[in-house]
N, C-alpha and C. Protein backbone atom coordinates (compact mmCIF):
# COMPACT_ATOMS: atom_id res chain seq x y z
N UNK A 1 7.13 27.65 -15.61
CA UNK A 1 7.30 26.56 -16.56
C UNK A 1 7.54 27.14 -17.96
N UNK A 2 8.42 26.55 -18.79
CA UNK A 2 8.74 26.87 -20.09
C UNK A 2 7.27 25.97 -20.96
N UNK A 3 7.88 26.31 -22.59
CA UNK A 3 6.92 26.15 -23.25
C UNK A 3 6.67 24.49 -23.40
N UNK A 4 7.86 23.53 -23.10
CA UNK A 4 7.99 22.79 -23.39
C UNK A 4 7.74 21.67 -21.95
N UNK A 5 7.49 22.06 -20.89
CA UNK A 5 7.58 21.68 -19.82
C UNK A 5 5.85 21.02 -19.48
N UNK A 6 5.73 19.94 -19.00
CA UNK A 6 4.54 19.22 -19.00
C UNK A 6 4.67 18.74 -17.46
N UNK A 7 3.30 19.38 -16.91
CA UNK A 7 3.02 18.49 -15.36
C UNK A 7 1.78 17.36 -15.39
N UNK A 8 2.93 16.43 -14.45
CA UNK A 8 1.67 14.96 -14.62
C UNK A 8 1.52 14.60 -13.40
N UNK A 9 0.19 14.38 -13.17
CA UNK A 9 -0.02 14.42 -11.79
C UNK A 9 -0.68 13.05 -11.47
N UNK A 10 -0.17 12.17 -10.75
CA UNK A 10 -1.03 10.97 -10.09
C UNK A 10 -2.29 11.14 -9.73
N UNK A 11 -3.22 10.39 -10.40
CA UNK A 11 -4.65 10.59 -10.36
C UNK A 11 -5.39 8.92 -9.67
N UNK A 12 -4.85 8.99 -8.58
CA UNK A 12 -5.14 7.36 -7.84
C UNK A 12 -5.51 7.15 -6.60
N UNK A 13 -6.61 6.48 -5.80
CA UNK A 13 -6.57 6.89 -4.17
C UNK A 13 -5.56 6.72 -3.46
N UNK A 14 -3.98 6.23 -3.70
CA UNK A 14 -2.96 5.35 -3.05
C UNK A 14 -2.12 7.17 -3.28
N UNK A 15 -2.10 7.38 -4.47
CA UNK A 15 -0.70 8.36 -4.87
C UNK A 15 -0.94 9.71 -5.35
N UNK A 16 -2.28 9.95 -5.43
CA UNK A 16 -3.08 11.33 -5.77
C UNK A 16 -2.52 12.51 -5.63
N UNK A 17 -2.13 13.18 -6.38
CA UNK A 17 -1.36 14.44 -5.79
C UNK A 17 -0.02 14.42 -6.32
N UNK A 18 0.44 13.30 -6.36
CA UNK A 18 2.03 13.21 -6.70
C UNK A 18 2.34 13.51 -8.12
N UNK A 19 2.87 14.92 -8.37
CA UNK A 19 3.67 15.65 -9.67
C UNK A 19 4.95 15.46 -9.85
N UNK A 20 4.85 15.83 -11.10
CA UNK A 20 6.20 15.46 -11.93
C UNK A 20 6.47 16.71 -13.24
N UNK A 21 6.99 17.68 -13.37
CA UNK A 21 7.47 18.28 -14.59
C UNK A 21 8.22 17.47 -15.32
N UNK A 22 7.68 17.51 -16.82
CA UNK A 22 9.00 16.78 -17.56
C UNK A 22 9.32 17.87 -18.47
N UNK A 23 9.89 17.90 -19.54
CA UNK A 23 10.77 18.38 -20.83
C UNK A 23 10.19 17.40 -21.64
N UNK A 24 8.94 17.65 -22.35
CA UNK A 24 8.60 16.74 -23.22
C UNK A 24 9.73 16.64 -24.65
N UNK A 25 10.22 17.26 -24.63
CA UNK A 25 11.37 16.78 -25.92
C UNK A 25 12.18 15.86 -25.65
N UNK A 26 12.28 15.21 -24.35
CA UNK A 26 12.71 13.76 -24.44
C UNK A 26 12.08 13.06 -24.14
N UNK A 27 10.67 13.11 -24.72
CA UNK A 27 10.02 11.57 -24.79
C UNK A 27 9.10 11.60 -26.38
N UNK A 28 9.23 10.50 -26.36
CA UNK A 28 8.79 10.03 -28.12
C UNK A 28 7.65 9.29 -27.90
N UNK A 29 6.97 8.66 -26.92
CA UNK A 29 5.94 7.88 -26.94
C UNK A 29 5.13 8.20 -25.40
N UNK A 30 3.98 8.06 -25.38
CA UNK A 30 3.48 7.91 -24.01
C UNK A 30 3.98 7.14 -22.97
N UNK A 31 4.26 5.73 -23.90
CA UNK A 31 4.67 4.70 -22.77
C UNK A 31 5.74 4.83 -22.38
N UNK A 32 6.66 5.98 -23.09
CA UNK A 32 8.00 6.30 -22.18
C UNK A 32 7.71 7.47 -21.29
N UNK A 33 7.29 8.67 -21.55
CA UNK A 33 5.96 9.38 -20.76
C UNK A 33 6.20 8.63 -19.24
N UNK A 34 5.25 7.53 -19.21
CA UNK A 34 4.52 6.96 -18.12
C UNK A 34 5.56 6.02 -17.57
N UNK A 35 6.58 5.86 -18.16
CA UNK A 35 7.43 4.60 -17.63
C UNK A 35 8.61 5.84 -16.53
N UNK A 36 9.07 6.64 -16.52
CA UNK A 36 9.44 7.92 -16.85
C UNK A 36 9.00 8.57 -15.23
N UNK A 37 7.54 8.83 -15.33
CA UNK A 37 6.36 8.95 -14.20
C UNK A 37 7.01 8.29 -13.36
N UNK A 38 6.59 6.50 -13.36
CA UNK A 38 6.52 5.77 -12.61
C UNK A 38 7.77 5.73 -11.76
N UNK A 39 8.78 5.64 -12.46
CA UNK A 39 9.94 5.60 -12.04
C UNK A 39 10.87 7.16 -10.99
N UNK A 40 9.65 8.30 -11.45
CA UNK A 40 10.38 9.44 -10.68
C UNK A 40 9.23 8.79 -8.82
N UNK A 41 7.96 8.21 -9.22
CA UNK A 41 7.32 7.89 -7.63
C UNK A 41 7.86 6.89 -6.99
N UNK A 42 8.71 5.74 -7.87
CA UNK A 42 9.02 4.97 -7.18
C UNK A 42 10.67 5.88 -6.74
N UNK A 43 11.33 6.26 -7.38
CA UNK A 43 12.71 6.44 -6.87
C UNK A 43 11.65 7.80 -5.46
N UNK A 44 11.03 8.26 -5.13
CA UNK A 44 11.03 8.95 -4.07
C UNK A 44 10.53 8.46 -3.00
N UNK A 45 9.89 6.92 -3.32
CA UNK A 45 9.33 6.27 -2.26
C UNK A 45 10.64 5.76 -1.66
N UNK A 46 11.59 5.22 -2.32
CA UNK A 46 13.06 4.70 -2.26
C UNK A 46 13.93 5.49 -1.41
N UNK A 47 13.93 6.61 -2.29
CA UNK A 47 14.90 7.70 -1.32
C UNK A 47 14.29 7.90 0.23
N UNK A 48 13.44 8.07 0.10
CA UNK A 48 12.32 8.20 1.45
C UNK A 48 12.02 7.21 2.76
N UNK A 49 12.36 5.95 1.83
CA UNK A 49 12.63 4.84 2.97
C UNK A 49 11.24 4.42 3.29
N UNK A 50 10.34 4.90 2.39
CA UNK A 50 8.71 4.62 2.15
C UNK A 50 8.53 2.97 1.57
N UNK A 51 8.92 2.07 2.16
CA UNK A 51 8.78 0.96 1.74
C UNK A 51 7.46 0.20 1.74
N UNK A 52 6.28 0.47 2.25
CA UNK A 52 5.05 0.07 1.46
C UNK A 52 4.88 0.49 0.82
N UNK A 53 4.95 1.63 0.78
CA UNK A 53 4.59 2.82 -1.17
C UNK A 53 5.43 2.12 -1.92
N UNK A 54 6.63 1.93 -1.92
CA UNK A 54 7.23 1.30 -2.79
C UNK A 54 6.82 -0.24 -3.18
N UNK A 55 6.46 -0.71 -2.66
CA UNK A 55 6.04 -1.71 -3.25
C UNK A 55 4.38 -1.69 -3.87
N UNK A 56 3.87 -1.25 -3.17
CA UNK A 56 2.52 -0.66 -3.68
C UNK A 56 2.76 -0.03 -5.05
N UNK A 57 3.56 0.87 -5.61
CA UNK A 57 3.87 1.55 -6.36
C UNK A 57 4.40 0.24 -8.00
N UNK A 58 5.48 -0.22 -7.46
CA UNK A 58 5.64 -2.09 -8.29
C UNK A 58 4.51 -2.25 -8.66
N UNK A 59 3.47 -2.54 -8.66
CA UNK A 59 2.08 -3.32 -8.92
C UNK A 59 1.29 -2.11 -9.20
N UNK A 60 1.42 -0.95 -9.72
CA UNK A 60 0.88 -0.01 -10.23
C UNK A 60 0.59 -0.14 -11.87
N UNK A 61 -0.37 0.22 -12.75
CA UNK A 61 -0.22 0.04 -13.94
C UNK A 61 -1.11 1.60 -14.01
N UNK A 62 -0.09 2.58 -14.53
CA UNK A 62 -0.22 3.55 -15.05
C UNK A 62 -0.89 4.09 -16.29
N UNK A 63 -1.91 4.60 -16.70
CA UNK A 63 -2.13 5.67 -18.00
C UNK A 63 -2.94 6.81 -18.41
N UNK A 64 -3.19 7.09 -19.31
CA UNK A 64 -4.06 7.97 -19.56
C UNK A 64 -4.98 8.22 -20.29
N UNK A 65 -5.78 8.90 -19.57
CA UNK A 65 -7.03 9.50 -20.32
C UNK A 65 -7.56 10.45 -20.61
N UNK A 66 -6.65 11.30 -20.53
CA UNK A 66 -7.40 12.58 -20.16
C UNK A 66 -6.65 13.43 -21.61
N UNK A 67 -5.47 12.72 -21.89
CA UNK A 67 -4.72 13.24 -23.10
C UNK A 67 -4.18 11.87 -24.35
N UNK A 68 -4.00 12.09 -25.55
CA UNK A 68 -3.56 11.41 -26.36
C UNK A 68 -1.58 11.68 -26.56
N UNK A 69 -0.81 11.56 -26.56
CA UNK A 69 0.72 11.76 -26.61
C UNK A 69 0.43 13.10 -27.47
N UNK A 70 -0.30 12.94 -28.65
CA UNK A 70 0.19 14.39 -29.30
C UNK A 70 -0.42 15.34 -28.86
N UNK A 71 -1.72 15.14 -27.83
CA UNK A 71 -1.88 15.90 -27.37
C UNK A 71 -0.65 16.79 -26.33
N UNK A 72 -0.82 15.89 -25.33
CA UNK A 72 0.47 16.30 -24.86
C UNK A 72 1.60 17.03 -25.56
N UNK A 73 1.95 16.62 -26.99
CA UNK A 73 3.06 17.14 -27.27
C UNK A 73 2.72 18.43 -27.70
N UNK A 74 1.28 19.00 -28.16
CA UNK A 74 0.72 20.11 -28.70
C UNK A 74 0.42 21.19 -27.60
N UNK A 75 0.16 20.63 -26.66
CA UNK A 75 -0.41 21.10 -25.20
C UNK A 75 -1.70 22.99 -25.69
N UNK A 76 -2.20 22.20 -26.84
CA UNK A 76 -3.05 23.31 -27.11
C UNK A 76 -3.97 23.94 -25.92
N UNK A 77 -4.73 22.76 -25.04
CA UNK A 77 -5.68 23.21 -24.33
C UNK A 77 -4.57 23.41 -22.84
N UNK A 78 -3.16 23.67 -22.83
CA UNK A 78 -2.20 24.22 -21.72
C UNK A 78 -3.02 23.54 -20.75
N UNK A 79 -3.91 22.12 -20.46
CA UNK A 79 -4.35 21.61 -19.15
C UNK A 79 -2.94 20.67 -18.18
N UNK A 80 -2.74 19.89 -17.04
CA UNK A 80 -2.36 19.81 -16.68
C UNK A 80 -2.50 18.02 -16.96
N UNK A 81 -1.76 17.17 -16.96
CA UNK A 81 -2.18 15.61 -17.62
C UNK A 81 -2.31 14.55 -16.26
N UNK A 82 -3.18 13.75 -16.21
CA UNK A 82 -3.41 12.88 -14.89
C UNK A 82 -3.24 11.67 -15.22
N UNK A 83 -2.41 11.16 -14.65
CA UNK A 83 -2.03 9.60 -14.82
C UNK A 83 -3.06 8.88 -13.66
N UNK A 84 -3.92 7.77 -14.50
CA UNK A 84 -4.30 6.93 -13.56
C UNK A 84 -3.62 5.98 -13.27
N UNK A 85 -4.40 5.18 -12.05
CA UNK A 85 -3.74 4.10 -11.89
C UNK A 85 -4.60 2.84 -11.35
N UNK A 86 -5.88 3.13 -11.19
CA UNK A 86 -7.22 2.42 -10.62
C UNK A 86 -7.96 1.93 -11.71
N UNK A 87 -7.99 1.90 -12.35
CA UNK A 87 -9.05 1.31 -13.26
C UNK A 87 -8.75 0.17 -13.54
């Protein structure tokens, strides 16, 4: 991974496990961040032909806690970021 490269990992009993590298220099806000996320689990439930995940996935409401955006964008403590989705 480069310096700029951020892994987000689904932190949910349904999708747990499921990563994503991004290029944080194209995102400006968390909620594009997470919109971003959502959209790389749903397009693989799609491609996959996973059609309860995919809809399971629709009715997901994604975020975080574990980091603030600038955290993320600082990535001082280099941890790895967990998107919930249960709470």
């Amino acid at each position: 991974m480069n310096i700029y490269d951020r892994k987000l990992i689904a932190s949910s009993e349904l999708f747990s496990g499921f990563e994503v590298i991004i290029d944080i220099r194209y995102f400006d806000t968390m909620d594009h961040l997470i919109k971003h996320f959502h959209r790389e689990l749903f397009t693989f439930f799609e491609d996959n032909k996973l059609d309860i995940l995919k809809s399971e996935c629709l009715q997901c409401d994604f975020h975080c806690h574990t980091h603030s955006f600038d955290e993320i964008l600082m990535n001082f403590d280099n941890k790895d970021v967990y998107l919930c989705d249960n709470c």
